[in-house]
PDB file of N, CA and C in Angstrom:
ATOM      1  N   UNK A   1      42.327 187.914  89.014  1.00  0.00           N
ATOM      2  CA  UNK A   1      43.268 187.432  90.014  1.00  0.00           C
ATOM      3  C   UNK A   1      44.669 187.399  89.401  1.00  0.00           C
ATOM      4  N   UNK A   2      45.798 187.366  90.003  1.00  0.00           N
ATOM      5  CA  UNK A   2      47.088 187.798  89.994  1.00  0.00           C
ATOM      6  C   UNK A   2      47.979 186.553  89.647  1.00  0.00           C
ATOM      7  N   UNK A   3      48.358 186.124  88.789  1.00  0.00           N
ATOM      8  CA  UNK A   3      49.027 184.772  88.614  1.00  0.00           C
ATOM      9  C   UNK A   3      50.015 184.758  89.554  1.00  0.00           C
ATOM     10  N   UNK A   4      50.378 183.449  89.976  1.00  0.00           N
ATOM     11  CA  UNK A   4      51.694 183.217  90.456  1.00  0.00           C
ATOM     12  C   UNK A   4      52.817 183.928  90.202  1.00  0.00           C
ATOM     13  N   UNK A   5      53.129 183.363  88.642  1.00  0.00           N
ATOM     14  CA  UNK A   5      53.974 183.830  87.967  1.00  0.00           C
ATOM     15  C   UNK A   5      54.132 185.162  88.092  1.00  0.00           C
ATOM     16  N   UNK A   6      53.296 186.234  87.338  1.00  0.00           N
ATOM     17  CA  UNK A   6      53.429 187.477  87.644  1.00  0.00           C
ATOM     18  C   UNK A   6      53.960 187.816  89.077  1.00  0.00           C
ATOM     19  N   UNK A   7      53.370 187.240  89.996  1.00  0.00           N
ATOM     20  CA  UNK A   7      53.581 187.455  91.216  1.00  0.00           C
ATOM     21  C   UNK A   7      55.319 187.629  92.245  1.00  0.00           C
ATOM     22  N   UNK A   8      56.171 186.596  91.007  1.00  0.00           N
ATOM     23  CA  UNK A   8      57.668 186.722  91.082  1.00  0.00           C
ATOM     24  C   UNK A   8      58.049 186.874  90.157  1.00  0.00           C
ATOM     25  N   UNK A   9      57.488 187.504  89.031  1.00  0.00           N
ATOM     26  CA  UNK A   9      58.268 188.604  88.388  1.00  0.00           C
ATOM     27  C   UNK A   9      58.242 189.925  88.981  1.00  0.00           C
ATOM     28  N   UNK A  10      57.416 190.421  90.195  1.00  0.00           N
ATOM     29  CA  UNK A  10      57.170 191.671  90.392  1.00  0.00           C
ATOM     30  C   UNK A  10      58.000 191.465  91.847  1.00  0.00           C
ATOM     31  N   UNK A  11      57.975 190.184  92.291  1.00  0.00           N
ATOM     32  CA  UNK A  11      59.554 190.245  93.536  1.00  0.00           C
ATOM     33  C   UNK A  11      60.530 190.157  92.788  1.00  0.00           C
ATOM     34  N   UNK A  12      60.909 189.496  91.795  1.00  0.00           N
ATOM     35  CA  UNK A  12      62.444 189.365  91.355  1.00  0.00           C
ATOM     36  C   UNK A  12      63.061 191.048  90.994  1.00  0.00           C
ATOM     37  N   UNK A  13      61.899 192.075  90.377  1.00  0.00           N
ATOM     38  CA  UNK A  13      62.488 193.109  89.995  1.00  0.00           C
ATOM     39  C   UNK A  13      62.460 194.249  91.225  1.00  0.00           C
ATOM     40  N   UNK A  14      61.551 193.865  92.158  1.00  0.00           N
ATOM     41  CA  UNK A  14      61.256 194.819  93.331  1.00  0.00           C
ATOM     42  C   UNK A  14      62.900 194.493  94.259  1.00  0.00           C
ATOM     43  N   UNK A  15      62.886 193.189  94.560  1.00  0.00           N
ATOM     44  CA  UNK A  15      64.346 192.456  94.950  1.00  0.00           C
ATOM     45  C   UNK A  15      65.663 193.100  94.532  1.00  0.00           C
ATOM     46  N   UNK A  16      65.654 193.186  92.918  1.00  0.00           N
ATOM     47  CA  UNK A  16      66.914 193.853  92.281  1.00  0.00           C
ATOM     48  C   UNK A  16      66.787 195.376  92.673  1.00  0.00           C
ATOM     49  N   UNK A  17      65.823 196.229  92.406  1.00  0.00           N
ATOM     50  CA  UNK A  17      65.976 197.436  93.283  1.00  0.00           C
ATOM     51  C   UNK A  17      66.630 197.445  94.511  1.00  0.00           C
ATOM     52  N   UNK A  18      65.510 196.866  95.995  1.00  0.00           N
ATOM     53  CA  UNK A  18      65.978 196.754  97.143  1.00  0.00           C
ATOM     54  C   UNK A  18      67.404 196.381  97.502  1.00  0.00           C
ATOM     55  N   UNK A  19      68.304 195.301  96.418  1.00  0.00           N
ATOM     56  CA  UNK A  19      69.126 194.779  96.471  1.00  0.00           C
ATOM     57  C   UNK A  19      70.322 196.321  96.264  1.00  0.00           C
ATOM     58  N   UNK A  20      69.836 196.965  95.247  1.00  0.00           N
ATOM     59  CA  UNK A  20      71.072 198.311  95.088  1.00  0.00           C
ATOM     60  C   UNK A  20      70.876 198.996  96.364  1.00  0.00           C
ATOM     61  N   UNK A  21      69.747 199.291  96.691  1.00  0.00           N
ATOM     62  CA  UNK A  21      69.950 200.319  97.762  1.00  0.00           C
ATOM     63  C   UNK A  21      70.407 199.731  98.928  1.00  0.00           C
ATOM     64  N   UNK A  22      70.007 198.790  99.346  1.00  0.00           N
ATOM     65  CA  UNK A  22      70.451 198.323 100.074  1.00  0.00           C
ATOM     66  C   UNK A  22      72.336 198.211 100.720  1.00  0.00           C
ATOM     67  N   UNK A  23      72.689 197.922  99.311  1.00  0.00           N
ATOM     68  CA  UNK A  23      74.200 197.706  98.770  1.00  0.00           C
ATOM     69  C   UNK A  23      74.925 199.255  99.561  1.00  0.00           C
ATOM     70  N   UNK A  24      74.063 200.050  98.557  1.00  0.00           N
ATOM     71  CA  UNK A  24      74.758 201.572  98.887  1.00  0.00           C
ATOM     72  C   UNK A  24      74.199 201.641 100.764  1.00  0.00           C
ATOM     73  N   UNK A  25      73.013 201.103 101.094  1.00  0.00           N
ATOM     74  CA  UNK A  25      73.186 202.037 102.646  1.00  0.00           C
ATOM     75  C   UNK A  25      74.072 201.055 103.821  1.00  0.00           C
ATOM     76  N   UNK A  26      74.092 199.819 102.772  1.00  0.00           N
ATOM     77  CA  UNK A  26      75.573 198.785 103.442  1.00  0.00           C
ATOM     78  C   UNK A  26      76.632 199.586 103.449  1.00  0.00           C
ATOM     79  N   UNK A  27      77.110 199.933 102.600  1.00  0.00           N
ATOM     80  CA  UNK A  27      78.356 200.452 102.375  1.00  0.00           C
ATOM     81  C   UNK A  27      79.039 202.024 103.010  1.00  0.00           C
ATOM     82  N   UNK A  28      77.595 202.843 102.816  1.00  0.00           N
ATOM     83  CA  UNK A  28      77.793 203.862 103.884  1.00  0.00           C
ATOM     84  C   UNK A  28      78.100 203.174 104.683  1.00  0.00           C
ATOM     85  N   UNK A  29      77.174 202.577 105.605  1.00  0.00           N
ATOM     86  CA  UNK A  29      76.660 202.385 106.617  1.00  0.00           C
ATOM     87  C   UNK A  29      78.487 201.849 107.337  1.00  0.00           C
ATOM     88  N   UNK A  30      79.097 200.901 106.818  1.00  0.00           N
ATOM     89  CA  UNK A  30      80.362 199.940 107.028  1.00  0.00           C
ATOM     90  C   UNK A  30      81.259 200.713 106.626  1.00  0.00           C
ATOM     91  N   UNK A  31      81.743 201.441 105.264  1.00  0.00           N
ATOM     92  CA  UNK A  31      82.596 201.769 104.794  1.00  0.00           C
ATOM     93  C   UNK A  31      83.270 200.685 103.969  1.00  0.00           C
ATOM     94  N   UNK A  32      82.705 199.023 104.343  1.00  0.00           N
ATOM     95  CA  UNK A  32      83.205 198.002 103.202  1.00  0.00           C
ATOM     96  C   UNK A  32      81.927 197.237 102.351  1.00  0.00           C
ATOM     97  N   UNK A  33      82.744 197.308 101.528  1.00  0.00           N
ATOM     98  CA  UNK A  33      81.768 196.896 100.115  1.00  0.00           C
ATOM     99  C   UNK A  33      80.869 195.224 100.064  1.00  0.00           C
ATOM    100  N   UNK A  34      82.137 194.435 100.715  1.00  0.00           N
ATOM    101  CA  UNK A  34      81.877 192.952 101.234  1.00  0.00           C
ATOM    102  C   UNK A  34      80.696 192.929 102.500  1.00  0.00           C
ATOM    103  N   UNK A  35      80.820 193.449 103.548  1.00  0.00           N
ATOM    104  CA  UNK A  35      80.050 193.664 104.608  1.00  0.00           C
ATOM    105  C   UNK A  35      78.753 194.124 103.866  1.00  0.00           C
ATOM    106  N   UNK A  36      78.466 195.254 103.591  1.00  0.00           N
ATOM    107  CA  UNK A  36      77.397 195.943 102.422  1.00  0.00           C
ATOM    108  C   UNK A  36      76.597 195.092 101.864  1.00  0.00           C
ATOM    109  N   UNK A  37      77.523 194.367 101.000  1.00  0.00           N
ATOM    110  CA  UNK A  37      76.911 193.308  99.962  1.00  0.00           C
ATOM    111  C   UNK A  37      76.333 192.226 101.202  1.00  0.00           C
ATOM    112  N   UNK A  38      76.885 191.667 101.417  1.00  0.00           N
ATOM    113  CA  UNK A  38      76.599 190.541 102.561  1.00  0.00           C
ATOM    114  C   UNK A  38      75.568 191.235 103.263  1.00  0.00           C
ATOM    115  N   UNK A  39      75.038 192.197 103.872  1.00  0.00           N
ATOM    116  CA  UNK A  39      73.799 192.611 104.258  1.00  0.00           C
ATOM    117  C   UNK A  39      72.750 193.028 103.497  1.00  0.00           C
ATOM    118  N   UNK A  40      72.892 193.223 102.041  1.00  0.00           N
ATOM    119  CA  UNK A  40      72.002 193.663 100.739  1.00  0.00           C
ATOM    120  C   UNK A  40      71.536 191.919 100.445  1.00  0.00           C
ATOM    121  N   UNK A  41      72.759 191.033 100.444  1.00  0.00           N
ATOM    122  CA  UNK A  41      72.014 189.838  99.912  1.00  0.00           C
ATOM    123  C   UNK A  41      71.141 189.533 100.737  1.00  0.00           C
ATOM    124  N   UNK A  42      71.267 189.326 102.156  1.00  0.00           N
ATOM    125  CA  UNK A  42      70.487 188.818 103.304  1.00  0.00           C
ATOM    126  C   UNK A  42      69.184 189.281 103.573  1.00  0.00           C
ATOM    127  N   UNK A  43      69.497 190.465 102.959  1.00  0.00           N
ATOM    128  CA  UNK A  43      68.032 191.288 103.528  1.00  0.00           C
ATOM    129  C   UNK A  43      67.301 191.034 102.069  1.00  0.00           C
ATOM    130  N   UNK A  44      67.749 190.860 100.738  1.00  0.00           N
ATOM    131  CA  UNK A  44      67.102 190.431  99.657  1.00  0.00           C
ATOM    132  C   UNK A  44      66.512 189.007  99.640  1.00  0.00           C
ATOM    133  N   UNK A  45      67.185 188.265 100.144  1.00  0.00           N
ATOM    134  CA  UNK A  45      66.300 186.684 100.478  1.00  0.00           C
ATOM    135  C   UNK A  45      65.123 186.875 101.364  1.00  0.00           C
ATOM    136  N   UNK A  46      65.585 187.792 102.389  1.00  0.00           N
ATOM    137  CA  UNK A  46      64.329 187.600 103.428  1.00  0.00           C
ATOM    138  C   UNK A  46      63.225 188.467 102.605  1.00  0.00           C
ATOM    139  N   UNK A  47      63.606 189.152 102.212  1.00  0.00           N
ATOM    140  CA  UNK A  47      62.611 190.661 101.329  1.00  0.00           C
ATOM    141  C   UNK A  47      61.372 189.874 100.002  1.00  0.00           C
ATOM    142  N   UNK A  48      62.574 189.166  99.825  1.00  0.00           N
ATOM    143  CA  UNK A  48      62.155 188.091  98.487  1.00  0.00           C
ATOM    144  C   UNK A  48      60.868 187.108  98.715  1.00  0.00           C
ATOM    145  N   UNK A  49      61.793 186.368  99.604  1.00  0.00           N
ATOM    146  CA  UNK A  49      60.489 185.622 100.397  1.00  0.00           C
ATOM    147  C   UNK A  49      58.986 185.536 101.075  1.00  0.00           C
ATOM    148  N   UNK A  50      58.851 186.827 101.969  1.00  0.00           N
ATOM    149  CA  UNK A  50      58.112 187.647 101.944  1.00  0.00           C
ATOM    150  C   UNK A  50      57.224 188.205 101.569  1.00  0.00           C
ATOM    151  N   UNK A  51      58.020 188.988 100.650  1.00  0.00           N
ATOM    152  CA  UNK A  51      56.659 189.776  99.387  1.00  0.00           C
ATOM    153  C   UNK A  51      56.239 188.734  98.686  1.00  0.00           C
ATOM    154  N   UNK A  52      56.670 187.293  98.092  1.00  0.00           N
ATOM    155  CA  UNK A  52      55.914 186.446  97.624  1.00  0.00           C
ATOM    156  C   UNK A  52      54.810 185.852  98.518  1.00  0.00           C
ATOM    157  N   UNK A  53      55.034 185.573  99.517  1.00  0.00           N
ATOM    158  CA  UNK A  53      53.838 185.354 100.651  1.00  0.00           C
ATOM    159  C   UNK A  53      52.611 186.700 100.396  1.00  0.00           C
ATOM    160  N   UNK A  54      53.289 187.647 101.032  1.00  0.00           N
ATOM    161  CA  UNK A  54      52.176 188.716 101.104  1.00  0.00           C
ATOM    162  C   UNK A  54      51.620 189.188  99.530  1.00  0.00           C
ATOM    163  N   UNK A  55      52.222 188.512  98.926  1.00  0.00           N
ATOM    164  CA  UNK A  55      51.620 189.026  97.046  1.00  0.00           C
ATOM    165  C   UNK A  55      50.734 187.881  96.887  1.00  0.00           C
ATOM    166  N   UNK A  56      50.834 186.675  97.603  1.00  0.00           N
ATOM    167  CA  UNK A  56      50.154 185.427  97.360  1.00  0.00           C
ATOM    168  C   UNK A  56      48.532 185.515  98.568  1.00  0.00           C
ATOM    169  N   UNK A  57      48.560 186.670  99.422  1.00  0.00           N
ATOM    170  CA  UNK A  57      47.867 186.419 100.501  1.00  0.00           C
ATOM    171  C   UNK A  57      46.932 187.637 100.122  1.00  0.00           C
ATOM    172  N   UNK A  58      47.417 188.492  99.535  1.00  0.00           N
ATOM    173  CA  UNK A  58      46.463 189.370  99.065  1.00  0.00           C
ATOM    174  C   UNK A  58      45.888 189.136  97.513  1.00  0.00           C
ATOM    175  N   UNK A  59      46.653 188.181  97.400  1.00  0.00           N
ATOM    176  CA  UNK A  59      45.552 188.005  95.839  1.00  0.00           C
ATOM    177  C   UNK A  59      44.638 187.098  95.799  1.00  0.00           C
ATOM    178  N   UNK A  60      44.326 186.529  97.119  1.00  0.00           N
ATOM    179  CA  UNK A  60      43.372 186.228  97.369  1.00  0.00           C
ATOM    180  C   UNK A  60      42.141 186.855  98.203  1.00  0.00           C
ATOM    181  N   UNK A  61      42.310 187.418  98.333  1.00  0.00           N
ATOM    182  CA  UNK A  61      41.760 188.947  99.348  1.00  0.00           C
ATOM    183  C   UNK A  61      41.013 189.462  98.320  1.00  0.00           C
ATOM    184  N   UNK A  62      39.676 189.745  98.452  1.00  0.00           N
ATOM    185  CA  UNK A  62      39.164 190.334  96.958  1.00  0.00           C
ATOM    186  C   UNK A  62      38.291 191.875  97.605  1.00  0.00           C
ATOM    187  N   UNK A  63      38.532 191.884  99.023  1.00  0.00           N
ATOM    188  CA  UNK A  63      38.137 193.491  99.494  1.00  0.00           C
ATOM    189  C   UNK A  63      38.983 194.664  98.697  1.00  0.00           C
ATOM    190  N   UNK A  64      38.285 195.791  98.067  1.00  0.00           N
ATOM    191  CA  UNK A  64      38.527 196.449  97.495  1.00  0.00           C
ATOM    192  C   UNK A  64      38.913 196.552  95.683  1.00  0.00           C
ATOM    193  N   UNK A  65      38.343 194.946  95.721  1.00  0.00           N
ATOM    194  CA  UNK A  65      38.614 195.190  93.829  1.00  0.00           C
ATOM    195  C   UNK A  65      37.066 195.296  93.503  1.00  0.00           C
ATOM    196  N   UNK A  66      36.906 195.864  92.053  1.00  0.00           N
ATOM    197  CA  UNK A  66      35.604 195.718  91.142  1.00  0.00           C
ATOM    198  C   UNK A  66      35.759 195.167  90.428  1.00  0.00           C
ATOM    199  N   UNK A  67      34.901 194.185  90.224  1.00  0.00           N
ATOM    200  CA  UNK A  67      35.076 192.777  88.885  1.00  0.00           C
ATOM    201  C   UNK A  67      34.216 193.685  88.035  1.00  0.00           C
ATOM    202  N   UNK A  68      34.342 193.469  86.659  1.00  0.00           N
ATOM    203  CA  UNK A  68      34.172 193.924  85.628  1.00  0.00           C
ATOM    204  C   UNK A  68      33.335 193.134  85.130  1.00  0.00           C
TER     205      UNK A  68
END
């Protein structure tokens, strides 16, 4: 089973990804960097939040693993 812990270390770095791209398809998207950012952070809290739920809901889910 999947510790907690592990569990937001693998959102905090999935987060910092989502967070760049995000940034860049803000910024296309607006043409301003502030607007961009301000929609990269927003969508990184909600993103954040989230995948810790669904990382916490499937590691309890034991369809499809083989215990050893």
């Amino acid at each position: 089973m999947e510790t907690p812990r592990r569990s937001l270390l693998k959102a905090v770095i999935w987060n910092i990804i989502g967070l760049i791209c995000m940034s860049l398809v803000g910024l296309v998207a607006t043409g301003s960097v502030a607007l961009g950012g301000a929609m990269a952070l927003v969508n990184a809290a909600m993103g954040f939040a989230l995948y810790l739920v669904y990382e916490r809901i499937w590691a309890r889910i034991s369809w499809g693993r083989h215990h050893v």
